[in-house]
C-alpha atoms as a PDB file:
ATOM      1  CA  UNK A   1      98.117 158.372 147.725  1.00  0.00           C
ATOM      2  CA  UNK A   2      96.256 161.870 147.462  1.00  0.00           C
ATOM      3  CA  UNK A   3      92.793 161.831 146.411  1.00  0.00           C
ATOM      4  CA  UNK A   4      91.082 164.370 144.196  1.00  0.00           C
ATOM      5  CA  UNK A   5      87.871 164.459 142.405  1.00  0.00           C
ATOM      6  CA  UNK A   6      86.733 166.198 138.687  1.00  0.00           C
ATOM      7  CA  UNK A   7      83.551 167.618 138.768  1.00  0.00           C
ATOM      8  CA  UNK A   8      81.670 166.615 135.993  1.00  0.00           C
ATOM      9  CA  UNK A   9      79.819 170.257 135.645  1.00  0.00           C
ATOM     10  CA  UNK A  10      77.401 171.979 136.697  1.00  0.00           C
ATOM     11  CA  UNK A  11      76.375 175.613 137.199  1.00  0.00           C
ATOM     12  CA  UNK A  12      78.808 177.842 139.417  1.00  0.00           C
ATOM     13  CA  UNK A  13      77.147 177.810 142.478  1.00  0.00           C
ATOM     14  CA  UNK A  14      76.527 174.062 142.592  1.00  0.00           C
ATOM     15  CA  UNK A  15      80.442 173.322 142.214  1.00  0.00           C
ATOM     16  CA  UNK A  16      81.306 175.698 144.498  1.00  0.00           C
ATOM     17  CA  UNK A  17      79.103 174.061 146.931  1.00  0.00           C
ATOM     18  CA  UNK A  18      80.804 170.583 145.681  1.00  0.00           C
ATOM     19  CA  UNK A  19      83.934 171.696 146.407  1.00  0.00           C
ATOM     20  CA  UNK A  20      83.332 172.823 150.110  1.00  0.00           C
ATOM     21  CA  UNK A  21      81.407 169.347 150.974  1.00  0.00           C
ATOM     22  CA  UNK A  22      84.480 167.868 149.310  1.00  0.00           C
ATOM     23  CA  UNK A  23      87.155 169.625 151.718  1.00  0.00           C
ATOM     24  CA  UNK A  24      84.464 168.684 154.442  1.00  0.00           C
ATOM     25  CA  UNK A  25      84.679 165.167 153.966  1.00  0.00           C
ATOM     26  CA  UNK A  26      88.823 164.509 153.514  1.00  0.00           C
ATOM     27  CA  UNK A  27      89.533 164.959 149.833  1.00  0.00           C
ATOM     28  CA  UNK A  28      92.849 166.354 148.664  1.00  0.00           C
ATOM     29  CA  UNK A  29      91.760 168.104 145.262  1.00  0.00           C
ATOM     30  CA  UNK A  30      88.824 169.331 143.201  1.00  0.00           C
ATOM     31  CA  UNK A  31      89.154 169.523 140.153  1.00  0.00           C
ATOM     32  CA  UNK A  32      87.513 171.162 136.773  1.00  0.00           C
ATOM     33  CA  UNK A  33      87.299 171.168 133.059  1.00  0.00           C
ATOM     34  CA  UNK A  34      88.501 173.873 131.410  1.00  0.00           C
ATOM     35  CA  UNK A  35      85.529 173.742 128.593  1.00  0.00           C
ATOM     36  CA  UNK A  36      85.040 176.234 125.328  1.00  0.00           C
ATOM     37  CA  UNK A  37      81.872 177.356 126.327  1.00  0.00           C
ATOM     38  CA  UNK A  38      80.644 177.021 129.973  1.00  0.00           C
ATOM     39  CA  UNK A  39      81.329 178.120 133.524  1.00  0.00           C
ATOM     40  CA  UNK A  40      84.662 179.763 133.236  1.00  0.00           C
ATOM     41  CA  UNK A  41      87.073 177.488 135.526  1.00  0.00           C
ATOM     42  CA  UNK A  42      89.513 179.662 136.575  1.00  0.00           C
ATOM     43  CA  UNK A  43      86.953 182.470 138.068  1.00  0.00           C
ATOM     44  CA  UNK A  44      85.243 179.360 139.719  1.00  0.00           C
ATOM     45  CA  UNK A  45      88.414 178.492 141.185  1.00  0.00           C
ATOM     46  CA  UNK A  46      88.988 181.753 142.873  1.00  0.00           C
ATOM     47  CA  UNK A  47      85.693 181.631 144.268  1.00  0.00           C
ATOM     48  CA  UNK A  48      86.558 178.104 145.747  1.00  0.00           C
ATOM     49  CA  UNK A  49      89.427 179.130 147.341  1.00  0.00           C
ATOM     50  CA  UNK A  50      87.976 181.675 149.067  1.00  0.00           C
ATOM     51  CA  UNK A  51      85.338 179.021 150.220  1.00  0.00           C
ATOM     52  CA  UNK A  52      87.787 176.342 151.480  1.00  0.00           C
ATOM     53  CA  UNK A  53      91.280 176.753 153.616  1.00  0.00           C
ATOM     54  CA  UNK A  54      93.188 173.308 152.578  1.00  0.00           C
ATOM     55  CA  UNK A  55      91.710 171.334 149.727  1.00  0.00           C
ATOM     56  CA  UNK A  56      94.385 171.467 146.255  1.00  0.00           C
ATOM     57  CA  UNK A  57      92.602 173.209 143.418  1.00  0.00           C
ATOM     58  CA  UNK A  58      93.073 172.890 139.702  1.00  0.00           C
ATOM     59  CA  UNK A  59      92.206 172.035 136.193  1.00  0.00           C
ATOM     60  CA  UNK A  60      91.609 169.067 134.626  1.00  0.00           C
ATOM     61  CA  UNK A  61      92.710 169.828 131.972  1.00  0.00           C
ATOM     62  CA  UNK A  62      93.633 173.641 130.476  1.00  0.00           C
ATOM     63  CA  UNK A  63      94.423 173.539 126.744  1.00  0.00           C
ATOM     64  CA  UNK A  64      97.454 175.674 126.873  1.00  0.00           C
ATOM     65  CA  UNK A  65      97.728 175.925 122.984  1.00  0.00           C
ATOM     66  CA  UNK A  66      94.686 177.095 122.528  1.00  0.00           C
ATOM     67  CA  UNK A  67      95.041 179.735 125.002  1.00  0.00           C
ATOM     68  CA  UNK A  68      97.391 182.648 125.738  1.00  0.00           C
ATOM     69  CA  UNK A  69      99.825 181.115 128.437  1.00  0.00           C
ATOM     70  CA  UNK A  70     100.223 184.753 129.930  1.00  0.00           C
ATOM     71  CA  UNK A  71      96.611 185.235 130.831  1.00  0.00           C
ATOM     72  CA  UNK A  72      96.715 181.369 132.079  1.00  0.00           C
ATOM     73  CA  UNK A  73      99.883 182.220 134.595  1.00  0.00           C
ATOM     74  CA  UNK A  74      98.137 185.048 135.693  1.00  0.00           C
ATOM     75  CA  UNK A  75      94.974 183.198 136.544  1.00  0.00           C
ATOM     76  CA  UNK A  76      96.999 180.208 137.769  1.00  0.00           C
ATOM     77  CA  UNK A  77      99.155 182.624 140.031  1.00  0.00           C
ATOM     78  CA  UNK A  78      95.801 184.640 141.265  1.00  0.00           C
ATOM     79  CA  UNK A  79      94.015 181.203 142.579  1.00  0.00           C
ATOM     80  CA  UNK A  80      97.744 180.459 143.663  1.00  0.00           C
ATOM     81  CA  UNK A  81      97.447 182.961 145.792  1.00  0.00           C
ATOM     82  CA  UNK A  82      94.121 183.308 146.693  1.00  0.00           C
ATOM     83  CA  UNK A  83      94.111 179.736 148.120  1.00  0.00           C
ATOM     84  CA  UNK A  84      97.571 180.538 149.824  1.00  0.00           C
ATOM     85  CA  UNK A  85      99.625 178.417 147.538  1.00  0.00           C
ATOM     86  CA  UNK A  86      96.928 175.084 146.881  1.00  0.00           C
ATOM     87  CA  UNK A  87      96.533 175.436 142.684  1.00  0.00           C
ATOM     88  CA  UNK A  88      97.780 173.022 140.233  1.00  0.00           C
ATOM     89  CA  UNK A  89      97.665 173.341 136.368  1.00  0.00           C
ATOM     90  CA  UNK A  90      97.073 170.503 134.155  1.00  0.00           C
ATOM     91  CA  UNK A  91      97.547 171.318 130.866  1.00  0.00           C
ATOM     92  CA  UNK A  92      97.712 169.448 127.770  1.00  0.00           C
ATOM     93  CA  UNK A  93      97.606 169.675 123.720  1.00  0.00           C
ATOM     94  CA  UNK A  94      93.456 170.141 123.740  1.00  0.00           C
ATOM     95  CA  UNK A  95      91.049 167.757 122.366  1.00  0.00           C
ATOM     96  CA  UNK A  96      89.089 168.068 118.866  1.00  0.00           C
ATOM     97  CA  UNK A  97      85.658 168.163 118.779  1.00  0.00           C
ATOM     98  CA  UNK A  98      84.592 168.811 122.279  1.00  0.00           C
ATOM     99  CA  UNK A  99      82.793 172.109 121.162  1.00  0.00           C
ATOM    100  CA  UNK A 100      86.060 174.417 120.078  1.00  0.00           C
ATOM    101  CA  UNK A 101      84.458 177.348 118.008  1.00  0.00           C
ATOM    102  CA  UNK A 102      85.683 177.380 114.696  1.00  0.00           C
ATOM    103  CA  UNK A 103      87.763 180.455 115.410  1.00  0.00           C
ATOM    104  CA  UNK A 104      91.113 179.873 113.846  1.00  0.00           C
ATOM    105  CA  UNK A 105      92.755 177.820 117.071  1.00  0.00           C
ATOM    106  CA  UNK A 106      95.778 175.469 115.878  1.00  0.00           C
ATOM    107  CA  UNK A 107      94.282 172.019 114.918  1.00  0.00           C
ATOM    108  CA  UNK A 108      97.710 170.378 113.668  1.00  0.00           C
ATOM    109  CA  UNK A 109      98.542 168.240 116.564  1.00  0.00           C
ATOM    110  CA  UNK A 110     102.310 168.470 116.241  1.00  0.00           C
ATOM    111  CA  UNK A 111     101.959 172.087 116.166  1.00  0.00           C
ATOM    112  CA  UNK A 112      99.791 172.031 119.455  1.00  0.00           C
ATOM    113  CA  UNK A 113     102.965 170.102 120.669  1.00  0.00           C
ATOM    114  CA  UNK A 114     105.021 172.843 120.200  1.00  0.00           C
ATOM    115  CA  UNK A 115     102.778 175.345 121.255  1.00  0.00           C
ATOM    116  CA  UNK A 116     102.601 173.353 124.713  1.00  0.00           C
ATOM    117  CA  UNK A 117     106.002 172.964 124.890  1.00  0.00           C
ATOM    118  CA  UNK A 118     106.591 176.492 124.724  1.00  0.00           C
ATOM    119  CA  UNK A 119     103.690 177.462 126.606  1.00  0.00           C
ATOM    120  CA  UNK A 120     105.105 175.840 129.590  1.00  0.00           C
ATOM    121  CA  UNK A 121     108.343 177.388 129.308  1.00  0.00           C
ATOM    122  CA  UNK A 122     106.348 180.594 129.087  1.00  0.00           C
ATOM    123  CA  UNK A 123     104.647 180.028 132.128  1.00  0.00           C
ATOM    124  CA  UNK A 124     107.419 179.324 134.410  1.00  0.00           C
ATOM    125  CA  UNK A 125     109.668 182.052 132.809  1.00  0.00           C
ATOM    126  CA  UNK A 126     106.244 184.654 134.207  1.00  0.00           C
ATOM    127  CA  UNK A 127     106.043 182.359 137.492  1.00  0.00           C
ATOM    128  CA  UNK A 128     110.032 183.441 138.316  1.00  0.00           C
ATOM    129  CA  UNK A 129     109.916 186.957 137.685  1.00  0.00           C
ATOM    130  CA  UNK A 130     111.297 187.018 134.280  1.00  0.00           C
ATOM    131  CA  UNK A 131     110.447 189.470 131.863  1.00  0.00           C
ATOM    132  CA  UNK A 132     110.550 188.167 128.044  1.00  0.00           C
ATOM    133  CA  UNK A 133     110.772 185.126 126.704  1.00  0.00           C
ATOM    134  CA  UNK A 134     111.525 184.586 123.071  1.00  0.00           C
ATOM    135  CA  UNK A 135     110.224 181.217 121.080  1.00  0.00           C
ATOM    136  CA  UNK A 136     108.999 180.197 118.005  1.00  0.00           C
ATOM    137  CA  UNK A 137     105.263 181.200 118.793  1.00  0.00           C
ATOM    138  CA  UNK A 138     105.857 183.183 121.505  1.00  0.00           C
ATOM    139  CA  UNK A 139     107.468 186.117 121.660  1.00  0.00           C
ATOM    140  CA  UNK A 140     107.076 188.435 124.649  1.00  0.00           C
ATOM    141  CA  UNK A 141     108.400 191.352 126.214  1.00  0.00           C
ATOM    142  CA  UNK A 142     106.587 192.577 130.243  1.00  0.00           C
ATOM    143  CA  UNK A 143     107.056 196.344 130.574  1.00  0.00           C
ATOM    144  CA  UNK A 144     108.895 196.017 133.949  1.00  0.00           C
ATOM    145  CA  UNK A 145     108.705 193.897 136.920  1.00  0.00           C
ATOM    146  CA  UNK A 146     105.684 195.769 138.944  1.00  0.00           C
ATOM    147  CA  UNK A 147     103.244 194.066 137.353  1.00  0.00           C
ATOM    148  CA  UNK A 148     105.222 190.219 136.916  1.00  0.00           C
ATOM    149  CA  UNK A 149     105.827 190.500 140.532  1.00  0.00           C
ATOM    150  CA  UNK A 150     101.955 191.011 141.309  1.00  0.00           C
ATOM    151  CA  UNK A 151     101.302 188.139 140.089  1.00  0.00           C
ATOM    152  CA  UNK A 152     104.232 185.523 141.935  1.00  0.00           C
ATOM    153  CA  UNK A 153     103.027 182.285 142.927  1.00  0.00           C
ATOM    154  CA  UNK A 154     103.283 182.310 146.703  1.00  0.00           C
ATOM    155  CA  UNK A 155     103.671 178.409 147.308  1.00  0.00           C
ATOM    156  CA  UNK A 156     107.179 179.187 144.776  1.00  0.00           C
ATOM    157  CA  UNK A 157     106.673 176.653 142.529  1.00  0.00           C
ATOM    158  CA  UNK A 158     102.920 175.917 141.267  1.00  0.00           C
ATOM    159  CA  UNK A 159     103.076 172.109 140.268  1.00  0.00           C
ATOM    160  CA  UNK A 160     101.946 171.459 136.604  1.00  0.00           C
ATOM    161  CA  UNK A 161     100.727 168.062 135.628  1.00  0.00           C
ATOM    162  CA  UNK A 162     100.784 167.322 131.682  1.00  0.00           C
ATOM    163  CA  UNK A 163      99.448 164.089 129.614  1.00  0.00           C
ATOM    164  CA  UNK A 164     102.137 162.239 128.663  1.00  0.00           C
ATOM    165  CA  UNK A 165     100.858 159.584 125.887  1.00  0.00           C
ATOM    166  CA  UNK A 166     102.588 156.222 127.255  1.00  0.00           C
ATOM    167  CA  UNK A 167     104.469 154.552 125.309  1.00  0.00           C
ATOM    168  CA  UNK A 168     105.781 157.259 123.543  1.00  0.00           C
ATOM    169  CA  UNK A 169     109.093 158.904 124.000  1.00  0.00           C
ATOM    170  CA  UNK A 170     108.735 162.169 122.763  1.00  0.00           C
ATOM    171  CA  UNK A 171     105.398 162.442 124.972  1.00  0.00           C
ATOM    172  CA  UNK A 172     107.248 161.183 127.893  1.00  0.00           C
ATOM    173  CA  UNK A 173     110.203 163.120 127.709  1.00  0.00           C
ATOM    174  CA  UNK A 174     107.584 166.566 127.983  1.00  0.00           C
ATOM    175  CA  UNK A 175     106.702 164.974 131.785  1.00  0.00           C
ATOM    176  CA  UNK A 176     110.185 165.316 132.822  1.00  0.00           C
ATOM    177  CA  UNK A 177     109.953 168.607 132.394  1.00  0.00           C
ATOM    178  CA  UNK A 178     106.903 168.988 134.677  1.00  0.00           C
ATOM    179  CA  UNK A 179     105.654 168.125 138.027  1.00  0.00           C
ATOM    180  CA  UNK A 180     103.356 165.543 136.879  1.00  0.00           C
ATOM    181  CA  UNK A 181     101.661 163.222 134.566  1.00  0.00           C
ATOM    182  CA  UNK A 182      98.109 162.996 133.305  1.00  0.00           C
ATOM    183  CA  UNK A 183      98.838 159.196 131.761  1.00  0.00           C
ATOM    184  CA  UNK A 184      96.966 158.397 128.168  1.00  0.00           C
ATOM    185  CA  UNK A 185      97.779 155.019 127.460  1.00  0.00           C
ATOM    186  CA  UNK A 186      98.261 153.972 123.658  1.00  0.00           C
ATOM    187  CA  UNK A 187      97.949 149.969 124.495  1.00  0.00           C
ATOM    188  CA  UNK A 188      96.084 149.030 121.058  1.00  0.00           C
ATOM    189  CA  UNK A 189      92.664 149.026 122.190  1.00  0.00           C
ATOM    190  CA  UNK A 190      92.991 147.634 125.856  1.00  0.00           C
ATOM    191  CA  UNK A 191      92.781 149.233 129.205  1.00  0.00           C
ATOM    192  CA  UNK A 192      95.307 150.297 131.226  1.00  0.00           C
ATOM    193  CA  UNK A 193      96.285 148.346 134.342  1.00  0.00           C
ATOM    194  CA  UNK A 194      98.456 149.358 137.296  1.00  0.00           C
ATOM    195  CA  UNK A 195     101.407 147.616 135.865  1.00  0.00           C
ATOM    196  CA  UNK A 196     100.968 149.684 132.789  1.00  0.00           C
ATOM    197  CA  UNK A 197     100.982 152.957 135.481  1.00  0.00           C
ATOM    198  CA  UNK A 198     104.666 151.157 137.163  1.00  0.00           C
ATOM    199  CA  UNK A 199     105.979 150.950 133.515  1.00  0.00           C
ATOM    200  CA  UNK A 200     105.324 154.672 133.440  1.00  0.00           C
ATOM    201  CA  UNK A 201     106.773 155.395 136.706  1.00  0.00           C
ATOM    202  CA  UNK A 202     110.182 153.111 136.357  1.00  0.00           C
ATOM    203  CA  UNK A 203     110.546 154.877 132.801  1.00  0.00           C
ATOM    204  CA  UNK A 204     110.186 158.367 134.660  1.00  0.00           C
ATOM    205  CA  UNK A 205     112.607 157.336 137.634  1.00  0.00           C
ATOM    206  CA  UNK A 206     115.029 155.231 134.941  1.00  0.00           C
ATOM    207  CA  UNK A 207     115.189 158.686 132.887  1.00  0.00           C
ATOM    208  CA  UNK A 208     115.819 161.312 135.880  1.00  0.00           C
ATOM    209  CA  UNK A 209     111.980 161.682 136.867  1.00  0.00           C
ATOM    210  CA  UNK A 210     112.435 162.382 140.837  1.00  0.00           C
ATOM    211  CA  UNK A 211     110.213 160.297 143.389  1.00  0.00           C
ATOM    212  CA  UNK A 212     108.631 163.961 144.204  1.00  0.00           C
ATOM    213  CA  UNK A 213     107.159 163.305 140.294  1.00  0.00           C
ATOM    214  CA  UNK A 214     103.554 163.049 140.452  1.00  0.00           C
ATOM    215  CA  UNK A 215     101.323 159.870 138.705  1.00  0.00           C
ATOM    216  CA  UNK A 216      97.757 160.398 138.438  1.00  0.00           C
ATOM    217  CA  UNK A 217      94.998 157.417 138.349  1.00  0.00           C
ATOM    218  CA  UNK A 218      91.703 158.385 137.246  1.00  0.00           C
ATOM    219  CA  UNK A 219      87.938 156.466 138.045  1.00  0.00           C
ATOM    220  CA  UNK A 220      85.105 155.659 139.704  1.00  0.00           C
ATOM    221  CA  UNK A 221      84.913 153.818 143.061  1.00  0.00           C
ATOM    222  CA  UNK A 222      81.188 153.490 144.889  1.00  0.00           C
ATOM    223  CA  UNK A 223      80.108 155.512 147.268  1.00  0.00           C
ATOM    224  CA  UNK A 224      78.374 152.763 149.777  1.00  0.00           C
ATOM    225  CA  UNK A 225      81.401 150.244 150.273  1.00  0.00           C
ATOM    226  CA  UNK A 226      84.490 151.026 151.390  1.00  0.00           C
ATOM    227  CA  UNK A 227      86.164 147.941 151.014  1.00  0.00           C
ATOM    228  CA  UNK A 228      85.354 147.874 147.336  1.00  0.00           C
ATOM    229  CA  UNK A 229      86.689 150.910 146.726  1.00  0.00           C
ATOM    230  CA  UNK A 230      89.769 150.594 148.471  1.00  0.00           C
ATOM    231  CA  UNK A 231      90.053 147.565 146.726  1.00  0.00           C
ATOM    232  CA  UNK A 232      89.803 149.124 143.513  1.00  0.00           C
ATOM    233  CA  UNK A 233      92.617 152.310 144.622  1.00  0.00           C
ATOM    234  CA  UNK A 234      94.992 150.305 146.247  1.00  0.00           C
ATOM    235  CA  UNK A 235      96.921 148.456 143.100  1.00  0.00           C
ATOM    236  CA  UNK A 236      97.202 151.864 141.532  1.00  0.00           C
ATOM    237  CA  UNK A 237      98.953 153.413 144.589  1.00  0.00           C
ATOM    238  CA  UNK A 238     101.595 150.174 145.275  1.00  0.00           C
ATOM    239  CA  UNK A 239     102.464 150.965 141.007  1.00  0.00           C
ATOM    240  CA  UNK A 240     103.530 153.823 142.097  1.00  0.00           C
ATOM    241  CA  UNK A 241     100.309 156.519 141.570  1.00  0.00           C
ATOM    242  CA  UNK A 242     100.556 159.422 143.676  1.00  0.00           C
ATOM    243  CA  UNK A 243      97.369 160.717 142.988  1.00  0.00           C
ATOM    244  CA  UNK A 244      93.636 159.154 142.773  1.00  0.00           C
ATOM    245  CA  UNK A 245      91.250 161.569 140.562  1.00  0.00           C
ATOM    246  CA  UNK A 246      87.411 160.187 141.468  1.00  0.00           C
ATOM    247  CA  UNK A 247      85.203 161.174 138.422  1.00  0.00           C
ATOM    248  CA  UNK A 248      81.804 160.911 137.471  1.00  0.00           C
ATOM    249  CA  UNK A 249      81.926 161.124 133.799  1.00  0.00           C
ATOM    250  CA  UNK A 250      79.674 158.313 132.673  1.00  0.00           C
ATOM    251  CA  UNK A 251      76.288 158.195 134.931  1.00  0.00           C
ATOM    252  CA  UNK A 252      75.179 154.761 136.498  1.00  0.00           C
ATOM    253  CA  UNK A 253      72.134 154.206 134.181  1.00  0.00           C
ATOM    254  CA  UNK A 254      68.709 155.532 134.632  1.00  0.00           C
ATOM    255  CA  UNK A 255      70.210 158.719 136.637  1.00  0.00           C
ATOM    256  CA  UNK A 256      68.312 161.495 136.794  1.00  0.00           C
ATOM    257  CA  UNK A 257      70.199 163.736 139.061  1.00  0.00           C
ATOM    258  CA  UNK A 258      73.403 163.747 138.131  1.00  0.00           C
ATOM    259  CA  UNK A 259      74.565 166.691 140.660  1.00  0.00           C
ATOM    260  CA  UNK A 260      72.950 163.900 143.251  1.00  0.00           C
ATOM    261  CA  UNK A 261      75.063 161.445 142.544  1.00  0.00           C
ATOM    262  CA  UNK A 262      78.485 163.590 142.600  1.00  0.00           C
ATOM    263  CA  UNK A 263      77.297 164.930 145.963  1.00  0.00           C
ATOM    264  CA  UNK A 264      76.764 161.322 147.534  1.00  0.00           C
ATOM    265  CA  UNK A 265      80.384 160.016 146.407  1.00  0.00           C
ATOM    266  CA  UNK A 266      82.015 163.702 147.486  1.00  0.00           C
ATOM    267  CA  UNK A 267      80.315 162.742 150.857  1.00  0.00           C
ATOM    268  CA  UNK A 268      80.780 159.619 151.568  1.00  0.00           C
ATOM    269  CA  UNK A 269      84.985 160.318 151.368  1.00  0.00           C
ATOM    270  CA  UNK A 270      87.337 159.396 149.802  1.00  0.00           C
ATOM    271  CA  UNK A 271      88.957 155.653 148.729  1.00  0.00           C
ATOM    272  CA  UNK A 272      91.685 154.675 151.348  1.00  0.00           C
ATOM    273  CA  UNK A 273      94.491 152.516 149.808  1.00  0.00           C
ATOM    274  CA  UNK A 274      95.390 149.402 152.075  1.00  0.00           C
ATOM    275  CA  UNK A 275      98.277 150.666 153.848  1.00  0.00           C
ATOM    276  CA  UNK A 276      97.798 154.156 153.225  1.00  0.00           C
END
């Protein structure tokens, strides 16, 4: 199991500082928010992968509906190649009330849905050289093949991760079009467990999800014990999680540096799973 971490936030300069100490100590991934208002993560990216030579970077998550999925592929494609092929996208429908402007973005969630939907499609369409793509809210036509070809992904196929809402079909069914899933577990009120994660992957594999399909587990394991944390990992990878996201979203209580605290977990390393 791969192990990234979300940073939490910060200014520019102190993530971009996070995210070399991260490749320093053995993580796989470092991730950020894509946020209304704040450092812009796709320029911060860039920067990154200019800093580091093998870490995986990417969002977590982009709101494709609410932006235009041509200017995302061409950021997505620029880190893509900038890093020399190490970005992901993780993109879902967008969450209300996490400081959207009141600007006239889609707010009807099942037209977000479709607005994903084709957004991806979008994307990919760009990613292989193609030069229109016709939907229902998208309807482009690229001049000529100059400028799309600029902007190829040089690792061929940039992986993109969506939420898929589990236990819900038409949620699911969005994954298998992707190269991962960002589980959000609808379980009435209970957290999710690891068997909840191997439900999701047997429905994946049972409905032509590949084993290359990526799972993500997301959480917090301490920085000073080892054990613990390995202990904590290590059901999530034997359901069948491919990835480990560390985050720090939620402070131990009485912090007062939280950039402190992300820096001691990025270097203490990251959680080994028993056996892996």
């Amino acid at each position: 199991m791969l192990t990234g971490f979300v940073l939490p936030g910060g200014s520019a300069t102190a993530q971009l500082e996070q995210a070399a100490l991260a490749e320093r100590s053995g993580w796989d991934g470092i991730f950020v928010p894509e946020v209304a208002y704040g450092v812009d993560a796709w320029s911060l990216l860039a920067a990154m992968a200019a800093r580091t030579e093998r870490i995986r970077l990417g969002t977590l998550l982009t709101p494709l509906p609410w932006r235009r999925p041509w200017k995302v592929a061409s950021q997505v494609a620029t880190v893509d190649q900038l890093s020399g092929g190490r970005a992901i996208l993780a993109v879902g429908v967008g969450a209300l009330g996490t400081g959207l402007p009141d600007a006239g973005e889609e707010t009807d969630k099942r037209l977000r849905a479709e607005r994903l939907d084709e957004g991806i499609d979008l994307v990919r369409t760009l990613w292989a050289g193609g030069l229109s793509y016709h939907g229902a809210c998208y309807d482009v036509e690229c001049d000529g093949d100059d400028l799309v070809g600029a902007v190829r992904p040089v690792s061929g196929r940039i992986p993109i991760w969506v939420v898929g809402v589990w236990p819900r079909p038409k949620s699911m069914r969005r994954v298998l079009r992707c190269d991962g899933i960002i589980p959000q577990y609808d379980l009435g009120g209970r957290d999710a467990a690891p068997d909840d994660a191997r439900a999701v992957r047997e429905w994946l594999t049972a409905h032509g999800g590949g084993p290359g399909l990526d799972v993500v587990a997301e959480g917090g394991t301490p920085a000073d014990d080892p054990g613990a944390a390995s202990a904590r990992v290590t059901p999530w990878a034997e359901a069948g999680c491919t990835w480990w996201i560390e985050n720090r979203w939620v402070m131990p209580e009485g912090t007062t540096d939280p950039m402190a605290v992300v820096r001691e977990r990025l270097a203490a390393g990251p959680p080994v799973a028993s056996g892996g």
